[in-house]
C-alpha atoms as a PDB file:
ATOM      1  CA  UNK A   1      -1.323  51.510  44.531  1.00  0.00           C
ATOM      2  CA  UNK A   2      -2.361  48.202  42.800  1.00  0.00           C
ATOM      3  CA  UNK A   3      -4.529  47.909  39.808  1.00  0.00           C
ATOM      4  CA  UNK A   4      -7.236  45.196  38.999  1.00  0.00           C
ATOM      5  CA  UNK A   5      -6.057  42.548  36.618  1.00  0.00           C
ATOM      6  CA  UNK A   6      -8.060  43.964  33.841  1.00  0.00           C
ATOM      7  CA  UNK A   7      -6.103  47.618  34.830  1.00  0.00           C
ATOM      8  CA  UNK A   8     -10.000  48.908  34.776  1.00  0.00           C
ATOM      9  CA  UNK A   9      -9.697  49.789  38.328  1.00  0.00           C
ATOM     10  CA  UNK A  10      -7.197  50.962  40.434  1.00  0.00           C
ATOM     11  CA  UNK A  11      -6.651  50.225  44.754  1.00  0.00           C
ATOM     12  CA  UNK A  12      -4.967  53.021  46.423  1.00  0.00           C
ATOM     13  CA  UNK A  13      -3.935  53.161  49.993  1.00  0.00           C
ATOM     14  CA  UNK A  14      -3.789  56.302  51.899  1.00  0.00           C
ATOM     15  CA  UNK A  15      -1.246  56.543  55.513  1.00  0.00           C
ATOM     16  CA  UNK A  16      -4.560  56.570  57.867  1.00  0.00           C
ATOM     17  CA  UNK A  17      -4.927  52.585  57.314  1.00  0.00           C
ATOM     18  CA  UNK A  18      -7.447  52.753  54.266  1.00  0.00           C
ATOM     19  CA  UNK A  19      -7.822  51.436  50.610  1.00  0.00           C
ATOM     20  CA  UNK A  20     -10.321  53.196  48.222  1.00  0.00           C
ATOM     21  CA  UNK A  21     -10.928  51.472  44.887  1.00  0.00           C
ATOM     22  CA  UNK A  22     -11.605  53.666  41.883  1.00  0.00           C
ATOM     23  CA  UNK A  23     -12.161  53.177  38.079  1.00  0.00           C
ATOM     24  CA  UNK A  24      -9.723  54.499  36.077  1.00  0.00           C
ATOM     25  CA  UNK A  25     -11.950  55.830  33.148  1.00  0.00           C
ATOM     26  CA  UNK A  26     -13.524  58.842  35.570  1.00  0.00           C
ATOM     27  CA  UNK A  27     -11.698  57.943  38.671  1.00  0.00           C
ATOM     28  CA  UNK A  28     -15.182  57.501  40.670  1.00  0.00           C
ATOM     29  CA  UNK A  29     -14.883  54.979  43.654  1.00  0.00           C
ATOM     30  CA  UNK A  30     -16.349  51.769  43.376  1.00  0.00           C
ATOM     31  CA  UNK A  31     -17.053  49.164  45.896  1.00  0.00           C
ATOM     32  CA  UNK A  32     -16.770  49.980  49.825  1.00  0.00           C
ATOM     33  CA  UNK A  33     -13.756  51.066  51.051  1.00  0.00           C
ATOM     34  CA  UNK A  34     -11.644  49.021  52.472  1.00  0.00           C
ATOM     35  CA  UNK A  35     -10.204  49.594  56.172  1.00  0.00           C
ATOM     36  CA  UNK A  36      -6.746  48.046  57.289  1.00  0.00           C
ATOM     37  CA  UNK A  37      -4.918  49.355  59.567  1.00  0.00           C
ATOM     38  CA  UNK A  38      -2.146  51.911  60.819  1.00  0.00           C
ATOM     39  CA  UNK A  39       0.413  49.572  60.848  1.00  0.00           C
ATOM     40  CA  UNK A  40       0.421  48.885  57.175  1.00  0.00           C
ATOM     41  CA  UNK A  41       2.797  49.770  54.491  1.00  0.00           C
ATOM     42  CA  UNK A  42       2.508  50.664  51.071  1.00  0.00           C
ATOM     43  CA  UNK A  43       2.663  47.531  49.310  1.00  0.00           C
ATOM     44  CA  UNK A  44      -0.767  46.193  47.892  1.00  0.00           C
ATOM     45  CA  UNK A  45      -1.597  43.115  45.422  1.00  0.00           C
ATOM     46  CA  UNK A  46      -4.796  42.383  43.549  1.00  0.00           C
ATOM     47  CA  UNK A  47      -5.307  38.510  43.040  1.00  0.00           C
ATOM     48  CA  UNK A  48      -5.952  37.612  39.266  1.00  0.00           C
ATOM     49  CA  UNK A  49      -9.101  36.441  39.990  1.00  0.00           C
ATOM     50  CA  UNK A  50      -9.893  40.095  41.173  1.00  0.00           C
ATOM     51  CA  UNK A  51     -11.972  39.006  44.047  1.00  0.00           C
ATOM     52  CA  UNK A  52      -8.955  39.367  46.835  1.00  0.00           C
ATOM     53  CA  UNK A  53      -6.592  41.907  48.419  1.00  0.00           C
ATOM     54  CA  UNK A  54      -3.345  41.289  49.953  1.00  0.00           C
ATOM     55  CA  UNK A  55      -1.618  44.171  51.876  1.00  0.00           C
ATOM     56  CA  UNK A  56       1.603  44.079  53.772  1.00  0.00           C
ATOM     57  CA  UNK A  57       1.627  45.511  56.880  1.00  0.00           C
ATOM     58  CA  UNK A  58       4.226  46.345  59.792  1.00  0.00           C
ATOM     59  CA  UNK A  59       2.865  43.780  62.255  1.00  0.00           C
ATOM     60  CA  UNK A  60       4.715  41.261  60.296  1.00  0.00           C
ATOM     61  CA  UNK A  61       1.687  39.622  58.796  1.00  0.00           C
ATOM     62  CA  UNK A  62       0.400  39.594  55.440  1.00  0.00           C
ATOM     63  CA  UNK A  63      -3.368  40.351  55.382  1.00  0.00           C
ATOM     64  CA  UNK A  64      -6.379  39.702  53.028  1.00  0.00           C
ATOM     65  CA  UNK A  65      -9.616  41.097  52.304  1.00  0.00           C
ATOM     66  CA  UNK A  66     -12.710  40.722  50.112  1.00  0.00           C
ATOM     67  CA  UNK A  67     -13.136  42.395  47.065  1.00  0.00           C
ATOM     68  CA  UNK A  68     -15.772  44.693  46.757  1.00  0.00           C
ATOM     69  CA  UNK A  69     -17.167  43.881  50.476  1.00  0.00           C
ATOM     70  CA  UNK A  70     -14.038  45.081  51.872  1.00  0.00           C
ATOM     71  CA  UNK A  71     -14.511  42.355  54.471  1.00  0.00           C
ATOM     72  CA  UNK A  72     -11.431  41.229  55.886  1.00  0.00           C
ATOM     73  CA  UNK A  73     -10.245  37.173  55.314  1.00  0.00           C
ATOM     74  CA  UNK A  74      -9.465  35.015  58.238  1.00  0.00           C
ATOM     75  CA  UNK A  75      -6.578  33.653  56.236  1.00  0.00           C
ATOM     76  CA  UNK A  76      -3.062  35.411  57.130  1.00  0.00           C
ATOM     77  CA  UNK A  77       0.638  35.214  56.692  1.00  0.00           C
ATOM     78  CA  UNK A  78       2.902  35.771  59.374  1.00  0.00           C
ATOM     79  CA  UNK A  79       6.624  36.530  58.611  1.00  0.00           C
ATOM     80  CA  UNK A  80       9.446  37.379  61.206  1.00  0.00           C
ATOM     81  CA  UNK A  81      10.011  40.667  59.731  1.00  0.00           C
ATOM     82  CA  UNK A  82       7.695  43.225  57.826  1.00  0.00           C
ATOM     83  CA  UNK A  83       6.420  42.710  54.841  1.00  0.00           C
ATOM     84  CA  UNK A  84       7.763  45.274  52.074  1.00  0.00           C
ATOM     85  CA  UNK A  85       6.447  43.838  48.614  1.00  0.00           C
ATOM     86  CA  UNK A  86       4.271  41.425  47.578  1.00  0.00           C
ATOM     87  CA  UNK A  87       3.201  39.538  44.386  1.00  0.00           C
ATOM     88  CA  UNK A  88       0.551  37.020  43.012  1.00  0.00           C
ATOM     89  CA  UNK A  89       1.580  34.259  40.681  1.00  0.00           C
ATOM     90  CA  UNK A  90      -0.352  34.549  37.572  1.00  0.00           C
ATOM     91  CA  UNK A  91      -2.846  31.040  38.643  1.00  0.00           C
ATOM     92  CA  UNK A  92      -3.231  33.074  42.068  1.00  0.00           C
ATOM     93  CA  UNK A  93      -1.759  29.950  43.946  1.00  0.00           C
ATOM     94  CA  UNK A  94       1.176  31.255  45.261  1.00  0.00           C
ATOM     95  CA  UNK A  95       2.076  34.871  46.765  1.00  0.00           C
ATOM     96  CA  UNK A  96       5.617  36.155  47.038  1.00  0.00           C
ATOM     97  CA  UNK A  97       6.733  38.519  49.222  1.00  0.00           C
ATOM     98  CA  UNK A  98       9.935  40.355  50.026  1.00  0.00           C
ATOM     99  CA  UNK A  99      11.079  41.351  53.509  1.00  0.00           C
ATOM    100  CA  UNK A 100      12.804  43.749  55.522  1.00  0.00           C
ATOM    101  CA  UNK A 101      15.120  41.125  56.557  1.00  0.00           C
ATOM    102  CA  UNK A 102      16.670  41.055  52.929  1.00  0.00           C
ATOM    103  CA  UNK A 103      14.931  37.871  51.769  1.00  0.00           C
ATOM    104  CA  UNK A 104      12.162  37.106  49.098  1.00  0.00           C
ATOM    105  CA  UNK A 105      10.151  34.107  49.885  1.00  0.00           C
ATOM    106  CA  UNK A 106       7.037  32.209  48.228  1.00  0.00           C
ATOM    107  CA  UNK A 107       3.933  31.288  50.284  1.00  0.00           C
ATOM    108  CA  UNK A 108       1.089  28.966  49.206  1.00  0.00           C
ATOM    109  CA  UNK A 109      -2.047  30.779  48.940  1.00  0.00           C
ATOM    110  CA  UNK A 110      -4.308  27.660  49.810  1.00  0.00           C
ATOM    111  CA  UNK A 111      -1.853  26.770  53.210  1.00  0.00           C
ATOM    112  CA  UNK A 112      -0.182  29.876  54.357  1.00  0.00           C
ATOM    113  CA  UNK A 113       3.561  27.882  54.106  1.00  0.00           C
ATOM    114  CA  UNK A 114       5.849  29.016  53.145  1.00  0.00           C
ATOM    115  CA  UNK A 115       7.783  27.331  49.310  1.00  0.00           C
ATOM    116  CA  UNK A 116      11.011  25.952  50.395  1.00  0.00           C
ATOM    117  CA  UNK A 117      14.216  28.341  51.651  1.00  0.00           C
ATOM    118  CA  UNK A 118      13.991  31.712  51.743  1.00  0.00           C
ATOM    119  CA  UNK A 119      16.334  34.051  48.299  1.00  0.00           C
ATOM    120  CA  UNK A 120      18.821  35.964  50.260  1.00  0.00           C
ATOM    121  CA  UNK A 121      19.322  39.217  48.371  1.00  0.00           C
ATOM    122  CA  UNK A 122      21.624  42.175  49.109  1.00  0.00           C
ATOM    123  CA  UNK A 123      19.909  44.206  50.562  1.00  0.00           C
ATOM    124  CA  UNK A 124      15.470  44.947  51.602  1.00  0.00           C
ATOM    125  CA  UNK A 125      13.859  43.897  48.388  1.00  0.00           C
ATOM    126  CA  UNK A 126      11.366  46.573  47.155  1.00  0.00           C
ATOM    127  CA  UNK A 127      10.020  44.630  44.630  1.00  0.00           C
ATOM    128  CA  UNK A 128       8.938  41.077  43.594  1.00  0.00           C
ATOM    129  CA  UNK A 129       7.314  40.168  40.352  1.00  0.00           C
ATOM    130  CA  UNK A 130       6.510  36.531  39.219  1.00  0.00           C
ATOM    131  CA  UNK A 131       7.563  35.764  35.404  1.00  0.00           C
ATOM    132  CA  UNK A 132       8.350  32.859  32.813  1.00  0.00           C
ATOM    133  CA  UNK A 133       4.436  31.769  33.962  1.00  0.00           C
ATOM    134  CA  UNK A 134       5.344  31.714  37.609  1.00  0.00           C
ATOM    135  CA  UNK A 135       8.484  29.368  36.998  1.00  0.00           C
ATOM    136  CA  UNK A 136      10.316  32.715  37.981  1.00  0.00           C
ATOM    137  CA  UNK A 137      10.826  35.503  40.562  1.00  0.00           C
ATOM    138  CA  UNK A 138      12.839  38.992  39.650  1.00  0.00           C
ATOM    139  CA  UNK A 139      13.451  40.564  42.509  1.00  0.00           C
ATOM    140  CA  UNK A 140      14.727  43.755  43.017  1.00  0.00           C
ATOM    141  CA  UNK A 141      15.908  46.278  45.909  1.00  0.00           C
ATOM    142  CA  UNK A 142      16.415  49.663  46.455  1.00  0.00           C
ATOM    143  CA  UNK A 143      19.639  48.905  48.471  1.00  0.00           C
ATOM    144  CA  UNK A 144      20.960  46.868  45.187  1.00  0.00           C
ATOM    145  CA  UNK A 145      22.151  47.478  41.992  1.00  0.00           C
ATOM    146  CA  UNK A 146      21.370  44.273  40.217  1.00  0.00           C
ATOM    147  CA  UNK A 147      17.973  42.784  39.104  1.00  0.00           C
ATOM    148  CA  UNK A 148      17.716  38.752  39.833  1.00  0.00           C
ATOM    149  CA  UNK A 149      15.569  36.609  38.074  1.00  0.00           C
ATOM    150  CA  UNK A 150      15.321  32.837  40.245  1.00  0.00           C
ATOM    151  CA  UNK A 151      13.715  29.461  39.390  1.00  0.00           C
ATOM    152  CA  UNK A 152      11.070  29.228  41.854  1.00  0.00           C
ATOM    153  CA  UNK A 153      11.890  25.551  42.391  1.00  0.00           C
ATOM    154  CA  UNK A 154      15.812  25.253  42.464  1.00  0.00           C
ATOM    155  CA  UNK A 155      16.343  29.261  43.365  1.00  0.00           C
ATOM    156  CA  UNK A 156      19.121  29.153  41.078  1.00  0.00           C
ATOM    157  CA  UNK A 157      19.740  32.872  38.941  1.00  0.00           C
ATOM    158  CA  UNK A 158      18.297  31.568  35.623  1.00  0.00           C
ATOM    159  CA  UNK A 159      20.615  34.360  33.614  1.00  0.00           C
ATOM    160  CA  UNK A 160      23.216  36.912  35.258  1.00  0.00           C
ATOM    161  CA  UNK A 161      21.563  39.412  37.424  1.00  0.00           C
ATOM    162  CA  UNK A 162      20.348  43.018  35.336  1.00  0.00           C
ATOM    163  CA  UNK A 163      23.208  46.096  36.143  1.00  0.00           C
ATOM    164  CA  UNK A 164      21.884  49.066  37.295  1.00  0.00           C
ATOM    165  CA  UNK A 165      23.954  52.457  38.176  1.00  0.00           C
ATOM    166  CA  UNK A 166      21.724  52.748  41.227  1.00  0.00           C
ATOM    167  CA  UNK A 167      19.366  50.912  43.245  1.00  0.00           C
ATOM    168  CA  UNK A 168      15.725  49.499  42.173  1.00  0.00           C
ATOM    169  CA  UNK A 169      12.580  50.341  42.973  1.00  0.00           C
ATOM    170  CA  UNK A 170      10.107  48.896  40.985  1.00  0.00           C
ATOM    171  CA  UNK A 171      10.586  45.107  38.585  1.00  0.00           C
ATOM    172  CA  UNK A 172       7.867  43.542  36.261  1.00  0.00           C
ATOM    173  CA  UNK A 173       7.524  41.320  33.230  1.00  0.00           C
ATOM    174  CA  UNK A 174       5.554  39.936  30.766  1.00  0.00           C
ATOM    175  CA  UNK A 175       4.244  36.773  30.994  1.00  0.00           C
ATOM    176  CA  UNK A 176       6.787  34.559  29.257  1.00  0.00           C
ATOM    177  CA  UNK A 177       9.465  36.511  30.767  1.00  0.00           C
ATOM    178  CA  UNK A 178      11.360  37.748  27.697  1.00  0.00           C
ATOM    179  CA  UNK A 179      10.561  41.346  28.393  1.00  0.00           C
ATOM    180  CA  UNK A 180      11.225  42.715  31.829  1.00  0.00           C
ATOM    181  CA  UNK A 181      11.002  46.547  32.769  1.00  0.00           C
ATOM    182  CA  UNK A 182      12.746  48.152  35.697  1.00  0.00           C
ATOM    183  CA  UNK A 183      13.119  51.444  37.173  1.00  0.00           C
ATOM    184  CA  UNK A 184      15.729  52.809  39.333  1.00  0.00           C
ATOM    185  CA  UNK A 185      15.954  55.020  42.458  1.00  0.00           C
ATOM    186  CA  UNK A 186      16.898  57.667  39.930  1.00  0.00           C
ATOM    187  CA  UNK A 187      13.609  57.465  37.740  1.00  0.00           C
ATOM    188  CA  UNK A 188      14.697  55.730  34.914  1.00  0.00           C
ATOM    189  CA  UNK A 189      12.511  52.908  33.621  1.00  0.00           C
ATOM    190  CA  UNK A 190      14.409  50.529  31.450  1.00  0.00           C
ATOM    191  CA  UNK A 191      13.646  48.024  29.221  1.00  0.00           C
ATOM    192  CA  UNK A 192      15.423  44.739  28.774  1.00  0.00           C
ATOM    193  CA  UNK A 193      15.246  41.777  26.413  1.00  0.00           C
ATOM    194  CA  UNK A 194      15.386  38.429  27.975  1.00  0.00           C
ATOM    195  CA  UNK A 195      16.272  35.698  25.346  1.00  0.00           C
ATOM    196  CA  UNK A 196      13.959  32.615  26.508  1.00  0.00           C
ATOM    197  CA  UNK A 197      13.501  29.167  25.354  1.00  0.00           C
ATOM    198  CA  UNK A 198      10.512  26.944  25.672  1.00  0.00           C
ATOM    199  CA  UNK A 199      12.382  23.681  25.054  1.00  0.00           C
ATOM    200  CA  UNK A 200      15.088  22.596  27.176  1.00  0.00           C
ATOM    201  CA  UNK A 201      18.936  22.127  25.137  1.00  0.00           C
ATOM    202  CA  UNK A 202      19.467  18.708  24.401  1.00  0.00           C
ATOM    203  CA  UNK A 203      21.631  16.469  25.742  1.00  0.00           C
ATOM    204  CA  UNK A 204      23.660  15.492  22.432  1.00  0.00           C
ATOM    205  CA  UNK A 205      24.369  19.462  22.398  1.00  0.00           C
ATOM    206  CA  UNK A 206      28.214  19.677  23.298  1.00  0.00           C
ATOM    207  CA  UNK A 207      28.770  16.919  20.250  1.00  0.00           C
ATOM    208  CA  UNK A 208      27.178  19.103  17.884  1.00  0.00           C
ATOM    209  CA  UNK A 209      29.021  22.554  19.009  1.00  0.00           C
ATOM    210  CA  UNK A 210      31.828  19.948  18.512  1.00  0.00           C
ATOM    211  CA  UNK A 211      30.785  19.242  15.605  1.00  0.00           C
ATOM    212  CA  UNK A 212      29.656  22.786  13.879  1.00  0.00           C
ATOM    213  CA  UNK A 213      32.437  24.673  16.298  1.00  0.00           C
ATOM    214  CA  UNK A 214      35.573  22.873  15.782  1.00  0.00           C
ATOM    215  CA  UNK A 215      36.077  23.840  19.161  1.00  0.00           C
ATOM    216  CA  UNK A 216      36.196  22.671  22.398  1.00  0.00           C
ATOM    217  CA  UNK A 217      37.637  23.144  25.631  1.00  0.00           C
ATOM    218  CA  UNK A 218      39.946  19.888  27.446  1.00  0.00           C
ATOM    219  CA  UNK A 219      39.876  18.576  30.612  1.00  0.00           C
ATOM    220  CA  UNK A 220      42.527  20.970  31.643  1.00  0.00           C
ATOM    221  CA  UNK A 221      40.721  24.032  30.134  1.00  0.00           C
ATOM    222  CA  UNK A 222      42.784  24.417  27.311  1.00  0.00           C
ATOM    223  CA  UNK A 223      41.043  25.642  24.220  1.00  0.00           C
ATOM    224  CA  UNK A 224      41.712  22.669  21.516  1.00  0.00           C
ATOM    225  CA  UNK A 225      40.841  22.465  18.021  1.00  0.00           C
ATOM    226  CA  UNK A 226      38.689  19.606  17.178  1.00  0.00           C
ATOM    227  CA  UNK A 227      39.710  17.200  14.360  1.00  0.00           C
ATOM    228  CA  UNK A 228      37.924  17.099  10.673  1.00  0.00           C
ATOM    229  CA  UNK A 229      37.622  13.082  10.805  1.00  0.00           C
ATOM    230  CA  UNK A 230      35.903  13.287  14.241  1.00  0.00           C
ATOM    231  CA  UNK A 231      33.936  16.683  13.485  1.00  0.00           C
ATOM    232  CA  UNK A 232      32.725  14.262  10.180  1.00  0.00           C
ATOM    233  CA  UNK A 233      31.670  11.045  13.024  1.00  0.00           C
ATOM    234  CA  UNK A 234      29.909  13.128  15.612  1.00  0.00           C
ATOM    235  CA  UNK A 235      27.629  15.021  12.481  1.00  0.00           C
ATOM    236  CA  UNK A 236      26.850  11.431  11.086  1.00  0.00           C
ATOM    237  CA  UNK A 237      26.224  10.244  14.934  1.00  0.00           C
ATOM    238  CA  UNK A 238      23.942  13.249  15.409  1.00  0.00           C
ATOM    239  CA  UNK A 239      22.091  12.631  11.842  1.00  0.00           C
ATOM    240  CA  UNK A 240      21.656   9.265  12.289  1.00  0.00           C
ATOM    241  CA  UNK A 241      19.545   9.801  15.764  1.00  0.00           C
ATOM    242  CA  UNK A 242      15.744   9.445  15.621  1.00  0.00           C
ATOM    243  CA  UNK A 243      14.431  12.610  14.344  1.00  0.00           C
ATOM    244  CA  UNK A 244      12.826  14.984  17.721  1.00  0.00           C
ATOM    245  CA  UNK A 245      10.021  17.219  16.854  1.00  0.00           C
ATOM    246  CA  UNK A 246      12.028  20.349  18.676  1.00  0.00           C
ATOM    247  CA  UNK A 247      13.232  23.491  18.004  1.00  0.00           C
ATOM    248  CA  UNK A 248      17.003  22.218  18.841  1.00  0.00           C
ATOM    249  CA  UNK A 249      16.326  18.878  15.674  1.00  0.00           C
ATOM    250  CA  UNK A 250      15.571  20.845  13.776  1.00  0.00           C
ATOM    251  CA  UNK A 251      18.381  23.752  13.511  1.00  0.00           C
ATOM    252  CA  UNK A 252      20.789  21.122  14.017  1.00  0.00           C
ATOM    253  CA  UNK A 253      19.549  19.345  10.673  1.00  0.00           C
ATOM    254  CA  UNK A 254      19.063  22.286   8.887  1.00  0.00           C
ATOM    255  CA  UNK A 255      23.127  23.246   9.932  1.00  0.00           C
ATOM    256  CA  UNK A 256      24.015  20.436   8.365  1.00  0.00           C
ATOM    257  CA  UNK A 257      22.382  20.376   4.889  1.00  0.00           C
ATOM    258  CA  UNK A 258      24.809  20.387   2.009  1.00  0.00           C
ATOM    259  CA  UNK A 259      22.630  22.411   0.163  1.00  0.00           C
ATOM    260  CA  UNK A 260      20.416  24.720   2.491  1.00  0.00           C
ATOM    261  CA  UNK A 261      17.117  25.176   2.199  1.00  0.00           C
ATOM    262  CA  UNK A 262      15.749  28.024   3.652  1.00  0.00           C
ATOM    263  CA  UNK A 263      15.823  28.090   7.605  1.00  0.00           C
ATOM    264  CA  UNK A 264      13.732  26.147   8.955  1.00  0.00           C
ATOM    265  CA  UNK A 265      10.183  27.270  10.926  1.00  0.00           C
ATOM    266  CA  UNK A 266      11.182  27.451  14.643  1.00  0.00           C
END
């Protein structure tokens, strides 16, 4: 099942190859329905603009059709394994799916290639979800007890991977990415808090947790206290900088005051 983006409608597909569309407020069907094929699985996706569907299907492709006409697109994505889970970036530009040869990729919408290397995962992924404004994939398996969250451009984990005491079926997100929900081959949906940050740190931050620390680790590892005289340089290096309209300038200035003012609006 996939709803619209507006959740006023909902696409269900049924095992003889078929996807009826019905509105959630009587549960009538709307539009025609929709015919696929036997070969498909259960995975469905609802472009934002709520004019396309993409199902995955056991032929290895990734298929498309009109919404309402239920007429099927020309455009396709082939994969070398079936296609288990798929997902829309929020612009609709992009498409990410997840395989049953335990990877996740990302596919341009307007080419059909795929988005640099494929995220290995342990395990089939059941469940891809684009985040953090489509700067971010969580995937998820049922195979796997962790939840990874990836850049979509270096593929690097952005935080450490989500613990679960089972495996995962199901992973979404808000839009910013600071509130994801999963839920686990047992049933339980959990909630998790994400911390996020809309300004990169900035490069003068290891003076200042120097500075406001009085700690810091040295070159062989060793946890070393940091001197008053040079704690006293780096915080009149730091206040002597050009002032940055940021988030980080801002609490680092505010740290600093001999007399605080209130914290500062971040």
């Amino acid at each position: 099942m996939a709803f619209s983006p507006k959740g006023k409608s909902l696409f269900i597909a049924f095992l003889g190859g078929t996807v009826t569309q019905v509105r959630v407020r009587d549960g009538k069907q709307i539009g025609n329905m929709i015919m696929l094929s036997e070969k498909m699985n259960s995975a469905l996706a609802v472009a934002p603009s709520g004019t396309e569907l993409a199902a995955a299907c056991r032929d290895d492709f990734l298929h498309f059709w009109e919404i309402p006409t239920g007429k099927p697109l020309t455009f396709a994505v082939r994969h070398a394994n079936p296609v288990i889970t798929i997902s829309y970036s929020r612009d609709g530009r992009f498409i990410a799916t997840g395989c049953d040869d335990h990877t996740a990729r990302i596919w341009s919408r307007g080419s059909g290639e795929q988005q640099g290397e494929p995220f290995y995962v342990p395990g089939r992924p059941s469940s891809v979800s684009f985040t953090a404004n489509s700067k971010a994939l969580l995937v998820g398996g049922v195979e796997n007890d962790e939840v990874n969250c990836y850049d979509t451009k270096t593929h690097e984990n952005l935080y450490h991977p989500l613990p679960h005491p089972t495996g995962v079926s199901h992973v979404t997100a808000n839009a910013s990415g600071s509130e994801v929900i999963t839920v686990d081959n047992d049933g339980v949906a959990r909630l998790w808090r994400i911390p996020t940050t809309s300004e990169p740190p900035p490069k003068w931050l290891p003076e200042y947790l120097r500075a406001i620390g009085g700690l810091a680790f040295s070159a062989q590892q060793q946890l070393v206290q940091v001197t008053t005289r040079e704690r006293l340089e780096l915080r009149k290096k730091l206040l002597a900088q050009p002032a940055e309209n940021t988030v980080w300038d801002k609490l680092m200035r505010w740290s600093f005051e001999q007399n605080r003012s209130p914290a500062p609006d971040l």
